[in-house]
C-alpha atoms as a PDB file:
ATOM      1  CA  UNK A   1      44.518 -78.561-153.040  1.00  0.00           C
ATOM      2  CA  UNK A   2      46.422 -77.885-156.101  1.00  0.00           C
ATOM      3  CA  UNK A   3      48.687 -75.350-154.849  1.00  0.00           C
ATOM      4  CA  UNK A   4      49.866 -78.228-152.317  1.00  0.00           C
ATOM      5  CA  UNK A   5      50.002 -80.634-154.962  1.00  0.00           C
ATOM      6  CA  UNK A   6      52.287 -78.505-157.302  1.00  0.00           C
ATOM      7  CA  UNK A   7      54.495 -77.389-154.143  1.00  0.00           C
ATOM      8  CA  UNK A   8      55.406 -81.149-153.777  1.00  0.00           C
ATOM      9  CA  UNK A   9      55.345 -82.061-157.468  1.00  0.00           C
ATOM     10  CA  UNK A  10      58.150 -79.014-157.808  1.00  0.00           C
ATOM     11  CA  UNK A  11      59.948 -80.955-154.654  1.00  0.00           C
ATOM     12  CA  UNK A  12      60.328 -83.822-156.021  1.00  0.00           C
ATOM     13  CA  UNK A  13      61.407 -82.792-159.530  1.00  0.00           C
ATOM     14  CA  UNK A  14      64.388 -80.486-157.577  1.00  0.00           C
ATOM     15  CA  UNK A  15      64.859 -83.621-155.138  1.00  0.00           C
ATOM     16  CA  UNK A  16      65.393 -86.281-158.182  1.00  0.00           C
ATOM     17  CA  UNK A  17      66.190 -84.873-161.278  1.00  0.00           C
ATOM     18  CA  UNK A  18      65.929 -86.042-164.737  1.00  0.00           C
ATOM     19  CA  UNK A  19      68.712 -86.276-167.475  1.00  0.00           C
ATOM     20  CA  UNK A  20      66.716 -83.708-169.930  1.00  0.00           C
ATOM     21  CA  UNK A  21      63.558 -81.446-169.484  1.00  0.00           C
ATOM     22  CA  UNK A  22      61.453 -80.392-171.759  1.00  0.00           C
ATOM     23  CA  UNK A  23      58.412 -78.326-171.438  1.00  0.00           C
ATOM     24  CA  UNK A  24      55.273 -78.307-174.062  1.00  0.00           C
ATOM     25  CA  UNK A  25      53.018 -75.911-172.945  1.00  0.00           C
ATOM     26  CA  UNK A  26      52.704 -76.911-169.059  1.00  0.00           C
ATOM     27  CA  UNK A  27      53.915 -80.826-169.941  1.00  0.00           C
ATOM     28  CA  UNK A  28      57.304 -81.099-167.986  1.00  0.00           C
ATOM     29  CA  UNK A  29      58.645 -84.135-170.164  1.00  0.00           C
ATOM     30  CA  UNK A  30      61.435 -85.754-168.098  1.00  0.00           C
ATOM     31  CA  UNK A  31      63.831 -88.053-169.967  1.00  0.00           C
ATOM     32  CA  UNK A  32      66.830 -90.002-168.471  1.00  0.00           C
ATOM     33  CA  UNK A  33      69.160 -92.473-170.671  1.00  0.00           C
ATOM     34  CA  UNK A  34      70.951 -93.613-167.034  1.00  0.00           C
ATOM     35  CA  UNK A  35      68.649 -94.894-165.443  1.00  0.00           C
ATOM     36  CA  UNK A  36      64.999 -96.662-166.820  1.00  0.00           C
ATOM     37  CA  UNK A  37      62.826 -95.276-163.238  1.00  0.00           C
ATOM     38  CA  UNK A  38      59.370 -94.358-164.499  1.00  0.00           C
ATOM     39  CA  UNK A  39      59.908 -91.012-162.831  1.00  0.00           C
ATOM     40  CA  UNK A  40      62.751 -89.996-164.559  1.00  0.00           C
ATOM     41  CA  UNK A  41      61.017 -90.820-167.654  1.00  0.00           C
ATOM     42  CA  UNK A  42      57.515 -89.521-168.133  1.00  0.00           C
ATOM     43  CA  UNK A  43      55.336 -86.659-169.354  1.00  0.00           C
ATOM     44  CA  UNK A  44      53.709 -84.893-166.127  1.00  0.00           C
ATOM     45  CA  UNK A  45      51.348 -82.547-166.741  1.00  0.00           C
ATOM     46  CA  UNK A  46      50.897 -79.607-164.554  1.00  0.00           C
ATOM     47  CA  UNK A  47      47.615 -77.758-165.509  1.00  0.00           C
ATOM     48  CA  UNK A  48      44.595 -79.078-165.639  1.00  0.00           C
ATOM     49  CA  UNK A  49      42.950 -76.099-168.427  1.00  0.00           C
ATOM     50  CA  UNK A  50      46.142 -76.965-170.542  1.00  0.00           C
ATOM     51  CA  UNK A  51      44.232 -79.061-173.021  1.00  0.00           C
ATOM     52  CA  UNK A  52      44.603 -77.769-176.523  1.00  0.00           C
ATOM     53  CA  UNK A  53      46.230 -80.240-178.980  1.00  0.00           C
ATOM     54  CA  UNK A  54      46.132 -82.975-176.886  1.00  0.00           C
ATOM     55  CA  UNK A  55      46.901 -85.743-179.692  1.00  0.00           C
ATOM     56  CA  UNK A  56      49.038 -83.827-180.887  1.00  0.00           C
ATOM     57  CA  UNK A  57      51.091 -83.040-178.613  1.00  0.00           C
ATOM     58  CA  UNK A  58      51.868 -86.603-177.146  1.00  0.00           C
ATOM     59  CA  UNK A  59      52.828 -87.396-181.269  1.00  0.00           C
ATOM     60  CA  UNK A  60      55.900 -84.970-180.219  1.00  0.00           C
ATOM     61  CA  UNK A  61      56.375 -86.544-176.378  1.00  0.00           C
ATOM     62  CA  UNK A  62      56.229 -89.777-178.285  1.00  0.00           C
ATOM     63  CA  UNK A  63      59.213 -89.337-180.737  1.00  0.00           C
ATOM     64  CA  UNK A  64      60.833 -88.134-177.637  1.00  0.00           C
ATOM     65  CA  UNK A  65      60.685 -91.176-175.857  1.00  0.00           C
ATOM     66  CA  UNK A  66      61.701 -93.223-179.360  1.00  0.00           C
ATOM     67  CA  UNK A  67      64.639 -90.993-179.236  1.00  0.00           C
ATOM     68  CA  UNK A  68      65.558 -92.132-175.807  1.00  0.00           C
ATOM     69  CA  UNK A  69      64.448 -95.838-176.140  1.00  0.00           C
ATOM     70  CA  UNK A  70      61.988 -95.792-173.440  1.00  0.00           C
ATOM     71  CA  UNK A  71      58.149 -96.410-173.612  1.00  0.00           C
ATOM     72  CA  UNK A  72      55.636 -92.962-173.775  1.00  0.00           C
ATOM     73  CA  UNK A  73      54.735 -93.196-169.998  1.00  0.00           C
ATOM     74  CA  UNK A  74      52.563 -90.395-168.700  1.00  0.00           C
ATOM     75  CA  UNK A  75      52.747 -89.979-164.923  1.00  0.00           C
ATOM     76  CA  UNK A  76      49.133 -88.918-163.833  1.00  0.00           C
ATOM     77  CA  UNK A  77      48.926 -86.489-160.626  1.00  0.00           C
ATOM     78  CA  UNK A  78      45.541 -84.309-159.787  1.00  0.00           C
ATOM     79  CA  UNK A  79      47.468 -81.409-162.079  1.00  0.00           C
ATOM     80  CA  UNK A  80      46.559 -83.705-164.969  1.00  0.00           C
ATOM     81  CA  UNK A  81      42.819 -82.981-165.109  1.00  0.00           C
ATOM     82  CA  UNK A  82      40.227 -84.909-165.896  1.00  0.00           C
ATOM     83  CA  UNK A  83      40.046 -84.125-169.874  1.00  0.00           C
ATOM     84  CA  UNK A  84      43.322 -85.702-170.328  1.00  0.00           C
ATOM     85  CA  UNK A  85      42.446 -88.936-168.773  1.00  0.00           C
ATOM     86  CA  UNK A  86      39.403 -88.680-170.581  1.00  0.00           C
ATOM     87  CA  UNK A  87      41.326 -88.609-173.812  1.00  0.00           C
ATOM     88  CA  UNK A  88      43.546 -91.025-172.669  1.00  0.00           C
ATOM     89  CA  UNK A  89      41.161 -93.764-171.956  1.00  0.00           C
ATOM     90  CA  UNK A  90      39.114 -92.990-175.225  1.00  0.00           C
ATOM     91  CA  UNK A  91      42.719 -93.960-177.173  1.00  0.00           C
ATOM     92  CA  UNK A  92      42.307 -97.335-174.868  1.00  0.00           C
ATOM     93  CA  UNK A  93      45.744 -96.423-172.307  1.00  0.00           C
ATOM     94  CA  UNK A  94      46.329 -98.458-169.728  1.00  0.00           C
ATOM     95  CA  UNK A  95      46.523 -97.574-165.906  1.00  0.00           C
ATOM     96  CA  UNK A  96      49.255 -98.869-163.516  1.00  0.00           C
ATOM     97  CA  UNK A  97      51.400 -98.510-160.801  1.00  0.00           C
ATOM     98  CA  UNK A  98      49.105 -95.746-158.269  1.00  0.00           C
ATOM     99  CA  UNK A  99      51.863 -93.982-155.439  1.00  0.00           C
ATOM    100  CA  UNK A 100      50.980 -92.130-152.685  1.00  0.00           C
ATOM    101  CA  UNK A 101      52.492 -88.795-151.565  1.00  0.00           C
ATOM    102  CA  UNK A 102      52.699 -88.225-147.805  1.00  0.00           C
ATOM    103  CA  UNK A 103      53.425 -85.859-145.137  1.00  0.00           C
ATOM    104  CA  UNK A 104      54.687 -86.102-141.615  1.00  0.00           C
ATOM    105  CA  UNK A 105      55.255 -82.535-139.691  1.00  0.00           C
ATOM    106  CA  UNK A 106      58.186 -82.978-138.030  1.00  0.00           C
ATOM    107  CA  UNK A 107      56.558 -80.943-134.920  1.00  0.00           C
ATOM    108  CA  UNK A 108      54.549 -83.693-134.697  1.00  0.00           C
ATOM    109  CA  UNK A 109      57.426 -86.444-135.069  1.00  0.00           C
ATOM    110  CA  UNK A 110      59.182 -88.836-132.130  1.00  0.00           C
ATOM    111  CA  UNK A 111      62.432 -87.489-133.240  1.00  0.00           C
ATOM    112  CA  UNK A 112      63.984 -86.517-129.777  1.00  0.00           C
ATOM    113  CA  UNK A 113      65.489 -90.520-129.247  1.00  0.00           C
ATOM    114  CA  UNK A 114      66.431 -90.304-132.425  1.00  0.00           C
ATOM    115  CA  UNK A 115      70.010 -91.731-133.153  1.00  0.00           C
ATOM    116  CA  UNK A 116      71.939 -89.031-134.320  1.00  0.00           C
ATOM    117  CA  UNK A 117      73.999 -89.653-137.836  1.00  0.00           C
ATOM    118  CA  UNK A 118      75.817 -87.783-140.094  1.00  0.00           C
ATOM    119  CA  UNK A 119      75.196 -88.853-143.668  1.00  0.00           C
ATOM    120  CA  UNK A 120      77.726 -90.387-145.903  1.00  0.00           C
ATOM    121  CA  UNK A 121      80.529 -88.374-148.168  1.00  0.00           C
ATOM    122  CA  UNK A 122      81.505 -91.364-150.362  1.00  0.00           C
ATOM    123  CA  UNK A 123      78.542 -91.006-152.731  1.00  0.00           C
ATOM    124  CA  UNK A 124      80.299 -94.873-154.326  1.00  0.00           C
ATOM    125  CA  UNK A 125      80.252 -96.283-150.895  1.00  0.00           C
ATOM    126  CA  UNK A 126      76.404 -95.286-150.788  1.00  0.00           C
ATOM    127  CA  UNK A 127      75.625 -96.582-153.657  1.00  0.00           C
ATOM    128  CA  UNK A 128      77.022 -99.812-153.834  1.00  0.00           C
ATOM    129  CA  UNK A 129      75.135-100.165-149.961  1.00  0.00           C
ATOM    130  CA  UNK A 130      71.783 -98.810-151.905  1.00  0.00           C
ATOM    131  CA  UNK A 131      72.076-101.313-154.598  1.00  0.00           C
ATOM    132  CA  UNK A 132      72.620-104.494-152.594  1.00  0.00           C
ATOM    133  CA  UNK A 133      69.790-103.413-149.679  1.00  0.00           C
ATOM    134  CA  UNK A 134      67.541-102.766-152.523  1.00  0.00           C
ATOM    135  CA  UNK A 135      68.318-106.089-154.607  1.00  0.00           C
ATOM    136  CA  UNK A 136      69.074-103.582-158.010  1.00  0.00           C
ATOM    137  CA  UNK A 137      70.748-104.414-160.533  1.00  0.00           C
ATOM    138  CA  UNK A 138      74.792-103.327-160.627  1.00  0.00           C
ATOM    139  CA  UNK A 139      73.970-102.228-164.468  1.00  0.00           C
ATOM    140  CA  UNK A 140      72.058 -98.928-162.519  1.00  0.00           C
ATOM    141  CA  UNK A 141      75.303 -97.700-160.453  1.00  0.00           C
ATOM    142  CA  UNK A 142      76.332 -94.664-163.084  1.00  0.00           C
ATOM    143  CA  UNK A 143      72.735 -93.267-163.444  1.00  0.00           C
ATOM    144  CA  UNK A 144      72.312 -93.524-160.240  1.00  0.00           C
ATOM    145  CA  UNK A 145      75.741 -91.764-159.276  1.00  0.00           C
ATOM    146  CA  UNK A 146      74.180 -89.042-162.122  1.00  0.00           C
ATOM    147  CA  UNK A 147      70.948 -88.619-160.696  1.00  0.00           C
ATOM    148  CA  UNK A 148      72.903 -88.253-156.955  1.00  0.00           C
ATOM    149  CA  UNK A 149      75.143 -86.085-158.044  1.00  0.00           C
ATOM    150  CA  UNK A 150      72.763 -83.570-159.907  1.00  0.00           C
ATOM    151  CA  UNK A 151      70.386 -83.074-156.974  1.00  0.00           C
ATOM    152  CA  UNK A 152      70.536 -78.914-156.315  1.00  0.00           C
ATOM    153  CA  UNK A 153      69.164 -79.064-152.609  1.00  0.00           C
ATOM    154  CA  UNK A 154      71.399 -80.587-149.574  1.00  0.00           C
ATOM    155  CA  UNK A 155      71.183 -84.224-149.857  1.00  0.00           C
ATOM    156  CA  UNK A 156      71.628 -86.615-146.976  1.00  0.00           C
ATOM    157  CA  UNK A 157      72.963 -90.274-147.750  1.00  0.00           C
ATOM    158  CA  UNK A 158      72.140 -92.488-144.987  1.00  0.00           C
ATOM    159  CA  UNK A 159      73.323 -96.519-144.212  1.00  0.00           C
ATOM    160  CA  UNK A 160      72.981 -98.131-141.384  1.00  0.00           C
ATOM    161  CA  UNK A 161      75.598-100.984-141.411  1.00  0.00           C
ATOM    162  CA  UNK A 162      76.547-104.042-139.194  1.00  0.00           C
ATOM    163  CA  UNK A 163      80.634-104.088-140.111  1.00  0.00           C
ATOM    164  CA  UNK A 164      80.692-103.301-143.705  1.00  0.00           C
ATOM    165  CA  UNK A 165      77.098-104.993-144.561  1.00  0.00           C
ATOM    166  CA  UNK A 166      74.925-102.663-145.061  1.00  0.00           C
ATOM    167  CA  UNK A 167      71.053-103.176-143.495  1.00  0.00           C
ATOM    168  CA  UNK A 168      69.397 -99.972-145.342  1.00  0.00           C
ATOM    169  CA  UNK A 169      69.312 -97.065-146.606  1.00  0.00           C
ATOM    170  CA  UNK A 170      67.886 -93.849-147.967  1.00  0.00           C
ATOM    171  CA  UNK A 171      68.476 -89.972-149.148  1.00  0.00           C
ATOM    172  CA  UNK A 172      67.099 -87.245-147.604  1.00  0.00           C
ATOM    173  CA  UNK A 173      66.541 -83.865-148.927  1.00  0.00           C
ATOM    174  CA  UNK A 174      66.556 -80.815-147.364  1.00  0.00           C
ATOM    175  CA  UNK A 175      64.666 -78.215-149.486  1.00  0.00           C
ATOM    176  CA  UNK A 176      64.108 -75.255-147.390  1.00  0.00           C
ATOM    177  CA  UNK A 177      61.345 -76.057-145.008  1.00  0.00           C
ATOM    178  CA  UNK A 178      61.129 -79.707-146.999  1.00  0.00           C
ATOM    179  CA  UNK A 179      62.421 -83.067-146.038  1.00  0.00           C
ATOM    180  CA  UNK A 180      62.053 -85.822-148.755  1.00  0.00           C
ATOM    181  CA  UNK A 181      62.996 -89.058-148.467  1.00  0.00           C
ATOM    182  CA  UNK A 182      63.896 -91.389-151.321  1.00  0.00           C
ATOM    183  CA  UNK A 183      64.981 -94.469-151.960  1.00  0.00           C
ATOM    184  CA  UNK A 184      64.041 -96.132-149.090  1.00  0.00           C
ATOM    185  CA  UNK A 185      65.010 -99.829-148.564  1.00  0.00           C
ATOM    186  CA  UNK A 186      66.184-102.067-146.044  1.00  0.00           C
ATOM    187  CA  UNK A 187      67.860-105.575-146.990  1.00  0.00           C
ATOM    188  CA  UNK A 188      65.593-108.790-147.567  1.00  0.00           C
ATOM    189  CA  UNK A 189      67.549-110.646-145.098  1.00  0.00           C
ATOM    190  CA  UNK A 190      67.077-107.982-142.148  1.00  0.00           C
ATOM    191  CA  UNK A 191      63.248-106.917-142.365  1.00  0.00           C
ATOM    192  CA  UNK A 192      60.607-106.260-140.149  1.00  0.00           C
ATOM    193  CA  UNK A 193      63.749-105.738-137.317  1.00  0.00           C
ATOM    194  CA  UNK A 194      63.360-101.894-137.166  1.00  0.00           C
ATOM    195  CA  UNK A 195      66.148-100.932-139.468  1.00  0.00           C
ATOM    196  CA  UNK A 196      63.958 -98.929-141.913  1.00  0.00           C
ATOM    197  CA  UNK A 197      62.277 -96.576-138.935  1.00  0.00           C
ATOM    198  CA  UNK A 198      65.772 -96.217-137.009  1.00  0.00           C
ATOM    199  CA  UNK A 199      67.039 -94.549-140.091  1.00  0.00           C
ATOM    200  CA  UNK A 200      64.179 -92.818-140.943  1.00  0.00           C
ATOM    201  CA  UNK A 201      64.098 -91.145-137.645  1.00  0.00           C
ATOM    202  CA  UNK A 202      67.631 -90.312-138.007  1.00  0.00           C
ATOM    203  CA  UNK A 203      67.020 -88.802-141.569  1.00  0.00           C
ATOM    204  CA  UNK A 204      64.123 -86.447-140.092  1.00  0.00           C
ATOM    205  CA  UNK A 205      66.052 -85.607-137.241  1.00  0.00           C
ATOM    206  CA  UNK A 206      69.407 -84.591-139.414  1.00  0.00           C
ATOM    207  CA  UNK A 207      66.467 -82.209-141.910  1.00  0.00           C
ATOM    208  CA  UNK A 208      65.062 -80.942-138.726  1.00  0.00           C
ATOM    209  CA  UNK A 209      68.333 -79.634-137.583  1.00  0.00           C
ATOM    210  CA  UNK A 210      68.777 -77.999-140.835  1.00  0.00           C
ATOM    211  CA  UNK A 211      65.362 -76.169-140.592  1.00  0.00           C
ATOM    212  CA  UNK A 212      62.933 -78.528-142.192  1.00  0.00           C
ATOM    213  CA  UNK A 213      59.640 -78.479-140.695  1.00  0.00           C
ATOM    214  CA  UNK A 214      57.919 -81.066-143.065  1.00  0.00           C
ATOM    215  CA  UNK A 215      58.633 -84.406-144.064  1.00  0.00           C
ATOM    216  CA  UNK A 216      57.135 -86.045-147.424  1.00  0.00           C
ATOM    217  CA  UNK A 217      57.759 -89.174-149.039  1.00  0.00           C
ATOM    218  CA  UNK A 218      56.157 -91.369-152.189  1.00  0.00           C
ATOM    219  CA  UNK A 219      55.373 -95.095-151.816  1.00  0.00           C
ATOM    220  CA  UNK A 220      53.600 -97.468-154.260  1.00  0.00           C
ATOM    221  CA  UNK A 221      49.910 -97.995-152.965  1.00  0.00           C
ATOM    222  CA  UNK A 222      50.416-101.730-152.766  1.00  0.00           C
ATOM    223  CA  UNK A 223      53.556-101.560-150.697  1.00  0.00           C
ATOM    224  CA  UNK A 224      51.946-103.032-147.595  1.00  0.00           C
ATOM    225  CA  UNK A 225      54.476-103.184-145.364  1.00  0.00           C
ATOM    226  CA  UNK A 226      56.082 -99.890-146.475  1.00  0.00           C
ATOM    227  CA  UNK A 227      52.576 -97.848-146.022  1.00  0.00           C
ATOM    228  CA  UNK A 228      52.554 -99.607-142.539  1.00  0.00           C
ATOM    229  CA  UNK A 229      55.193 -98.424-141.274  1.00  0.00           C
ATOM    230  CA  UNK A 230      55.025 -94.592-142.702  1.00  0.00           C
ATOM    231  CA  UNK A 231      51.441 -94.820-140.764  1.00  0.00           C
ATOM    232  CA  UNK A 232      52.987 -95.884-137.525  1.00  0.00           C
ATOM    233  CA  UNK A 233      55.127 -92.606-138.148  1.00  0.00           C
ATOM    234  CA  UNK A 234      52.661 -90.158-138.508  1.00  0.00           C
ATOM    235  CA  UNK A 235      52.445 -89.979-141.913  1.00  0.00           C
ATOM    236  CA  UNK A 236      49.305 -88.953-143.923  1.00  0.00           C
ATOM    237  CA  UNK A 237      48.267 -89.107-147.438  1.00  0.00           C
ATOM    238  CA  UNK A 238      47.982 -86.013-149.643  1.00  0.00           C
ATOM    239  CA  UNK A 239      47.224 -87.244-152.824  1.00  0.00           C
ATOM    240  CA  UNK A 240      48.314 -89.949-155.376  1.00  0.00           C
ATOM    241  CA  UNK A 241      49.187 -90.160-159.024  1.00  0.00           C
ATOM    242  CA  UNK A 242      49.349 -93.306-161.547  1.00  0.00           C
ATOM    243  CA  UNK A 243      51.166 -94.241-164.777  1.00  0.00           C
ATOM    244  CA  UNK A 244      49.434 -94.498-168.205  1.00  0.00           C
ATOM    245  CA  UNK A 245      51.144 -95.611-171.294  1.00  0.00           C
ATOM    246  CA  UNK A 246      49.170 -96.281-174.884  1.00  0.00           C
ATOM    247  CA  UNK A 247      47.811 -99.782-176.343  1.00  0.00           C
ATOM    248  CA  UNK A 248      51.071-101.920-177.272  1.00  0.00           C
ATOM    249  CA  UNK A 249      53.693-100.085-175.108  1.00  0.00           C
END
């Protein structure tokens, strides 16, 4: 199980990268002044036996974070073990925002209706359409356009429009035999009509042509609608992680 879990934790740190990385011991501590995403700015550990100098060591991850502005956030997967949350909730952190990570093989996807699309070029055009779908703030167009344009894999920027309003969107990479999607959000005014799934399908399709043969995504575990509709797709859970930040953060 943890060999799965670190294949997709080493996904997703290729698939959405952070400003600055630094490693203390098997920490990876992810820092981004762009943009304030929890992901981008969080200590993840990645070995569970890698628990000498715990205190210690989130002093230095700490007067990282100062450095950066942002609040010590540590982003809790099954890597973590159980002997850091231990510590963790013995210094009184709290526990927030649980995600799920889930996987669709695309042999097992209803791709072949699929509309076929060819992803966008204009990486501004995208994300001005990402912004206003998602209902983010204008403020987050440069880190995002950093973030975009430091992903290593081939990255797929979909938007399905009506004219020039766009209805939703989402980026798909294609990481070897990895699809991951990201980003995924369809306008307030236009739910619930099958926007979000018609791109989707188009996304998976686009990776499978490529050679992907498994699709994974990450939702928030109280996205209702959003877990709905990844179910109705095929996809399953693998595992989920949490935030944790200290008393006063």
């Amino acid at each position: 199980m943890l060999a799965i879990v670190r294949r997709y934790e080493a996904a997703g740190f290729r698939a959405w990268p952070a400003a600055a990385v630094h490693y203390d011991g098997t920490w990876v501590v992810r820092l981004t002044a762009g943009h304030p995403a929890k992901r981008l700015n969080s200590v993840n550990p990645l070995d569970p036996g890698d628990i000498q100098h715990i205190a210690e060591r989130i002093g230095r991850a700490s007067r990282r974070f100062d450095a950066y502005g942002r609040p010590l956030t540590f982003r809790i997967s099954p890597l973590s073990g159980p002997v850091l949350s231990k510590h963790l909730n013995s210094e009184g952190w709290s526990t927030f925002d649980e995600s799920l990570v889930m996987r669709l093989p695309l042999a097992d996807a209803q791709l072949d209706a699929a509309m076929d699309q060819i992803p966008l070029k204009d990486i501004s055009r995208f994300i001005g359409a990402s912004l206003k779908v998602s209902g983010s703030d204008v403020s987050l167009r440069p880190g995002l356009s950093e973030i975009i344009g430091a992903i290593q894999p081939e990255a797929g920027l979909f938007a399905l429009e009506k004219g020039t309003e766009p209805l939703a969107t989402l980026i798909c990479v294609h990481d070897g035999d990895l699809a991951g999607l990201f980003e995924i959000a369809t306008d307030r005014s236009v739910r619930n009509q099958g926007h979000g799934r018609h791109l989707i399908l188009s996304a998976l399709k686009w990776a499978r042509l490529r050679g992907a043969r498994e699709a994974w995504l990450q939702v928030e575990a109280d996205n209702a609608p959003a877990l709905a509709l990844y179910r109705s797709l095929g996809f399953d859970e693998v595992y989920r992680y949490h935030y944790r930040r200290p008393p006063g953060a």
